[in-house]
N, C-alpha and C. Protein backbone atom coordinates (compact mmCIF):
# COMPACT_ATOMS: atom_id res chain seq x y z
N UNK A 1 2.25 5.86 23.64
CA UNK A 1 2.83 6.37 22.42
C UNK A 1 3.84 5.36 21.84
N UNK A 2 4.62 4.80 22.72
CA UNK A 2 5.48 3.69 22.22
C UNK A 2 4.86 2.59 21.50
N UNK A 3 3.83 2.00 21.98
CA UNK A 3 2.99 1.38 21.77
C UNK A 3 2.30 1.25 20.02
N UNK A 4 2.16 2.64 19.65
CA UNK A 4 1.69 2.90 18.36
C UNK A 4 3.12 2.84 17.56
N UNK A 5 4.23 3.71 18.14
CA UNK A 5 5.28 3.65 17.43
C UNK A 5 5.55 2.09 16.74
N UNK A 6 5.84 1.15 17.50
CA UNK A 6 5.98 -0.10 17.60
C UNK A 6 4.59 -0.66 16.60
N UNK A 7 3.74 -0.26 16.69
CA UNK A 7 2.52 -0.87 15.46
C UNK A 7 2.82 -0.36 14.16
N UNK A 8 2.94 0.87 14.33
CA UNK A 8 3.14 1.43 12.45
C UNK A 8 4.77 0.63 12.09
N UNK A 9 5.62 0.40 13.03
CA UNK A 9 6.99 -0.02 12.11
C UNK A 9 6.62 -1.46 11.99
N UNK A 10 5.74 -2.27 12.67
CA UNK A 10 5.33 -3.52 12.17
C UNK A 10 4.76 -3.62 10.80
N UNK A 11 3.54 -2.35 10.64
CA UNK A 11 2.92 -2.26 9.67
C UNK A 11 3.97 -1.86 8.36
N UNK A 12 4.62 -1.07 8.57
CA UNK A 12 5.87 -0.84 7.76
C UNK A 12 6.44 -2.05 7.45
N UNK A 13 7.03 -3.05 8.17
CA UNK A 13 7.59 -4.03 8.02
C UNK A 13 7.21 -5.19 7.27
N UNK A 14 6.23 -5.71 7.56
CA UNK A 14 4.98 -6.20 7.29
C UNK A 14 4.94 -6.31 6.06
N UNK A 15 4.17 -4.54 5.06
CA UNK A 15 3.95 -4.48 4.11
C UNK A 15 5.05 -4.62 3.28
N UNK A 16 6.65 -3.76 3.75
CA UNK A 16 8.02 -4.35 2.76
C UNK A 16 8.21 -5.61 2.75
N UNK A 17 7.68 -6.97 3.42
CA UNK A 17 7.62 -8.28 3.26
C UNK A 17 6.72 -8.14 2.27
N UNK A 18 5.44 -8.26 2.19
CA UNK A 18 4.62 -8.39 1.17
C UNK A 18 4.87 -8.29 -0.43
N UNK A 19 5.60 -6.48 -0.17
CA UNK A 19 6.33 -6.56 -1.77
C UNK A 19 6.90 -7.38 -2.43
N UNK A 20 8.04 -7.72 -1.31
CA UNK A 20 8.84 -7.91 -2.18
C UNK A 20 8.73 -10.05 -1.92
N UNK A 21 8.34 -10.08 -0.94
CA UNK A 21 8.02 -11.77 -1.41
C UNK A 21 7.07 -12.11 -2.09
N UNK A 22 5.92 -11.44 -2.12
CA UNK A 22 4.47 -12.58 -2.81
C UNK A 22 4.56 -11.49 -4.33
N UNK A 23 4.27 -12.65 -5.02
CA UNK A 23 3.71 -12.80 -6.10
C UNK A 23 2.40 -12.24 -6.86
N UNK A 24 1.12 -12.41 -5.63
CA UNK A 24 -0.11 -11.57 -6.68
C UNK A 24 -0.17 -10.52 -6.87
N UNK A 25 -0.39 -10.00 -7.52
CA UNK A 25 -0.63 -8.58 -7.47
C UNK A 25 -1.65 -7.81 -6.60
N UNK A 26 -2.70 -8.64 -5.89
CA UNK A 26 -3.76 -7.73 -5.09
C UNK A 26 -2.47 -8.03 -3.71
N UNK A 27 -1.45 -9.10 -3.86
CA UNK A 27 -1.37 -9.27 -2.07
C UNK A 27 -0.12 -8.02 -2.00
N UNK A 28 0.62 -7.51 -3.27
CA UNK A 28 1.76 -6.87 -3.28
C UNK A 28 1.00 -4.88 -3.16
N UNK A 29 -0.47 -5.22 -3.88
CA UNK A 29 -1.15 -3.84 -3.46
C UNK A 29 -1.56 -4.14 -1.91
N UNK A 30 -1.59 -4.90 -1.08
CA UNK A 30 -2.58 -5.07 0.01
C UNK A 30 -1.12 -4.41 0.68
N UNK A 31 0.28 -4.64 0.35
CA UNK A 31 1.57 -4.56 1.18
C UNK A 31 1.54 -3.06 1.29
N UNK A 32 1.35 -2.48 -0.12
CA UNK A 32 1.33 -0.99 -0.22
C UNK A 32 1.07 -0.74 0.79
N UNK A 33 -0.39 -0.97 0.70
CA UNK A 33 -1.49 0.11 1.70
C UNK A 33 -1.36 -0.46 3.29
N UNK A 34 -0.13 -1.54 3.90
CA UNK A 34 -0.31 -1.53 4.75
C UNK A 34 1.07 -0.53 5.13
N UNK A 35 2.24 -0.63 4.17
CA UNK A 35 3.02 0.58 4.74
C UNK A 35 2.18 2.27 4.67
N UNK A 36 1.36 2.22 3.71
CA UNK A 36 0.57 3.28 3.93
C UNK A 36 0.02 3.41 5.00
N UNK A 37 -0.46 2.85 5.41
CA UNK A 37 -1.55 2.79 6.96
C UNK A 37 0.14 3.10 8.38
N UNK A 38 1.07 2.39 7.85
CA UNK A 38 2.18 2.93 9.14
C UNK A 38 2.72 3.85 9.06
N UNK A 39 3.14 4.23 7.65
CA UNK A 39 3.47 5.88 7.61
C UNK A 39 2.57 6.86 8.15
N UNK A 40 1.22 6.85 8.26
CA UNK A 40 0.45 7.42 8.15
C UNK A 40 0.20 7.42 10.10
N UNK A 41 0.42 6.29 10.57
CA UNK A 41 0.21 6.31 11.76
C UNK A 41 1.55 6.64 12.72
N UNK A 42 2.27 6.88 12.66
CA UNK A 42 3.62 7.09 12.59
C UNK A 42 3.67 8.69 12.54
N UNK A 43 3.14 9.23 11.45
CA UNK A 43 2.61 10.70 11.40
C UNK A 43 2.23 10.86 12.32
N UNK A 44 1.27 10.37 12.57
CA UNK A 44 0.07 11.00 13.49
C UNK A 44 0.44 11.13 15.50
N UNK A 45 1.46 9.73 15.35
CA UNK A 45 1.23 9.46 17.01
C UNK A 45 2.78 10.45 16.68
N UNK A 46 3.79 10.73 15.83
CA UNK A 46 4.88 12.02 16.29
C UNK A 46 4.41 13.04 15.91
N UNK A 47 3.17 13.21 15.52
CA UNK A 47 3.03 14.80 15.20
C UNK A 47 2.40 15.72 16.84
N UNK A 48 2.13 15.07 17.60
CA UNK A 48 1.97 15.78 18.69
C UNK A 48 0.58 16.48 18.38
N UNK A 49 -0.07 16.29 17.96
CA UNK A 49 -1.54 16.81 17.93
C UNK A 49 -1.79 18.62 17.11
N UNK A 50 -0.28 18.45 16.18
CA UNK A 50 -0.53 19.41 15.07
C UNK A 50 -1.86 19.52 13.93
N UNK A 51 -1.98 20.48 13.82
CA UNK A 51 -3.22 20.36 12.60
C UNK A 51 -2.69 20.36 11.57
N UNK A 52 -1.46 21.05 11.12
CA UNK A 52 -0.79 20.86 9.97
C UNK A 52 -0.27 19.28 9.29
N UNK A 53 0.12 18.94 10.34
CA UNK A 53 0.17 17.13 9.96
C UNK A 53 -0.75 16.61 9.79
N UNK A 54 -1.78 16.55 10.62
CA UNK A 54 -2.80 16.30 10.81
C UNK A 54 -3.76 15.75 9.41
N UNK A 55 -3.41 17.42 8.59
CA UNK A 55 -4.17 17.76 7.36
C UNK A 55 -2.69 17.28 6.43
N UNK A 56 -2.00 16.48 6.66
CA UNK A 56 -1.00 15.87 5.52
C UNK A 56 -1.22 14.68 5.51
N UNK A 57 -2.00 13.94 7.06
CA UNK A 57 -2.72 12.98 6.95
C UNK A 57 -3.74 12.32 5.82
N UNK A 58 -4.65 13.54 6.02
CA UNK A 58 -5.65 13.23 5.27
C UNK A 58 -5.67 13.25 4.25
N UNK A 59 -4.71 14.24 3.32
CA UNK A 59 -3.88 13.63 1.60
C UNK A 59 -3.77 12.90 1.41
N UNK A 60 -2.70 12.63 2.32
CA UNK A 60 -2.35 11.17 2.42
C UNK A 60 -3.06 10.21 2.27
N UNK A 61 -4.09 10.05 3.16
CA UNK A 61 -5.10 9.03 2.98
C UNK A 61 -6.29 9.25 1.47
N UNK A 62 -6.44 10.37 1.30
CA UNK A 62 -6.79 10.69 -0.36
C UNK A 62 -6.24 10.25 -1.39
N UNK A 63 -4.91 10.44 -0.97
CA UNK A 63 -4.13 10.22 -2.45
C UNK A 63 -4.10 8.40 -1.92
N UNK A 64 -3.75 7.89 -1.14
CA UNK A 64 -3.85 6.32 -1.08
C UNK A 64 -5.19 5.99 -1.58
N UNK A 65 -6.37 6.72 -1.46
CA UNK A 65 -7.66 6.15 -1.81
C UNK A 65 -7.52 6.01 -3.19
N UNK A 66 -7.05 6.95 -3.97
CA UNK A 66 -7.00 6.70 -5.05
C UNK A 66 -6.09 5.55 -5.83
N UNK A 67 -4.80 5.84 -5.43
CA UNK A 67 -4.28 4.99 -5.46
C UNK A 67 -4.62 3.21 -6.01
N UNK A 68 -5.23 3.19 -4.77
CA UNK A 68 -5.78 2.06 -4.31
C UNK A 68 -7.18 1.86 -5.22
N UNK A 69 -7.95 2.77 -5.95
CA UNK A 69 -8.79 2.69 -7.07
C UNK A 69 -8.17 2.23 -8.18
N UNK A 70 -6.76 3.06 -8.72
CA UNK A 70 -6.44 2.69 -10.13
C UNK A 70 -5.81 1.68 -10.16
N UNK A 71 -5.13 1.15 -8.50
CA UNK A 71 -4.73 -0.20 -8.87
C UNK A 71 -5.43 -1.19 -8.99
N UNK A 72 -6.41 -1.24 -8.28
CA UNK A 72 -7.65 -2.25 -8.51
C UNK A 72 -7.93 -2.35 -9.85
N UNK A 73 -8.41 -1.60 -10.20
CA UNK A 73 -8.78 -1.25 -12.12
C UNK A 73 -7.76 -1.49 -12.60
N UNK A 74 -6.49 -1.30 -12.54
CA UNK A 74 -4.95 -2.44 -13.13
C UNK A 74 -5.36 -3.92 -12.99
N UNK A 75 -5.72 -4.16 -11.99
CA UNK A 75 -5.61 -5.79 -11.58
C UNK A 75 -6.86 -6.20 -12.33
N UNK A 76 -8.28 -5.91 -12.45
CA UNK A 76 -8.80 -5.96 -13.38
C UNK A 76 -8.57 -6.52 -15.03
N UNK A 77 -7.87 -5.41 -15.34
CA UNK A 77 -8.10 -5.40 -16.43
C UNK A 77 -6.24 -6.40 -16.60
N UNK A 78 -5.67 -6.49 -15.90
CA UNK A 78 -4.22 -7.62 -16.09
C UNK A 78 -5.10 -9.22 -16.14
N UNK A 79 -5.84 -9.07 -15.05
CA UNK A 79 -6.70 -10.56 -14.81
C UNK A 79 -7.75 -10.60 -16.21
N UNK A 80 -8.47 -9.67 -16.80
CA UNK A 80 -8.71 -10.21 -17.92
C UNK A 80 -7.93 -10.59 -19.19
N UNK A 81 -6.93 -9.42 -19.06
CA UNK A 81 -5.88 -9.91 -20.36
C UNK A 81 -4.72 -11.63 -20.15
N UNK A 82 -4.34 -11.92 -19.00
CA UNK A 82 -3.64 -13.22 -18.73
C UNK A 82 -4.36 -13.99 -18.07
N UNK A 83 -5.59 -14.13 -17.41
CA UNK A 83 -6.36 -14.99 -16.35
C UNK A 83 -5.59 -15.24 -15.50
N UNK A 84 -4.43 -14.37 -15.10
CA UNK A 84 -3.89 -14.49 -13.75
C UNK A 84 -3.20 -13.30 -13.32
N UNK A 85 -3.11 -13.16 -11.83
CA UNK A 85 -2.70 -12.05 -10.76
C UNK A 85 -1.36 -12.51 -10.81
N UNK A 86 -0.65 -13.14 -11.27
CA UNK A 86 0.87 -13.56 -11.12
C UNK A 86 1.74 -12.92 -11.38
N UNK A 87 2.37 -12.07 -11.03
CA UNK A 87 3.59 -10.55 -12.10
C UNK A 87 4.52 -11.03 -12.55
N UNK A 88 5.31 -12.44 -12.31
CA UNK A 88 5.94 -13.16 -13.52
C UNK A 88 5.02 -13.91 -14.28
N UNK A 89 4.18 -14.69 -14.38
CA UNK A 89 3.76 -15.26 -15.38
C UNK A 89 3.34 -14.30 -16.69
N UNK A 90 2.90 -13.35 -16.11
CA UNK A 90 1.77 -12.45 -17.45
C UNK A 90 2.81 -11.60 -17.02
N UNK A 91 3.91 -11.62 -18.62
CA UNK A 91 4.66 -10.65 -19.19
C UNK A 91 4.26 -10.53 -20.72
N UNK A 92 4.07 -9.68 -21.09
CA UNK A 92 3.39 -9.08 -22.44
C UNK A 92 5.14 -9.75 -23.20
N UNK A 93 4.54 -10.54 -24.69
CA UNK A 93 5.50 -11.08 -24.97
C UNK A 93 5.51 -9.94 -26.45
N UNK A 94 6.93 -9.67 -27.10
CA UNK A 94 6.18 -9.18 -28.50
C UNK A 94 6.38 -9.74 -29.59
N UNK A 95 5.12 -9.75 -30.74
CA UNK A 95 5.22 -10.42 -31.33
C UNK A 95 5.75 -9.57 -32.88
């Protein structure tokens, strides 16, 4: 059990590096979903084998799926409007 504890706060850790140092936008969504993946595991190895958590899990992992759809379709459609994943370079200027 320690064992997992110690993986999800890596994964936690991990992904708050990602945010807040890199730059692309798929590597700052990839950070998301890896604190997602430690919250989520973190749940699971302290919930003691509840079904109620259990099933807050799997929201969880729903609502990240989605998530993780509309940001893709963001990055999309940012990479066609600037030809780049960069979140300082492509700032909408007004004219």
């Amino acid at each position: 059990m320690f064992l997992y504890i110690i993986l999800s706060l890596f994964f936690l850790f991990f992904g708050a590096y990602c945010v807040v140092v890199k730059r692309n936008f798929l590597k700052i969504l990839i950070g998301v979903e890896l604190m997602l993946s430690g919250a989520n595991l973190a749940f699971i190895v302290l919930s003691l084998g509840s079904t109620i958590s259990q099933t807050f899990v799997i929201i969880s992992l729903l609502i990240g799926t989605i998530f993780s759809a509309a940001s893709i379709a963001l990055a999309i459609s940012i990479y066609r409007q600037c030809k780049t994943l960069d979140v300082e370079v492509c700032k909408q200027e007004d004219d």
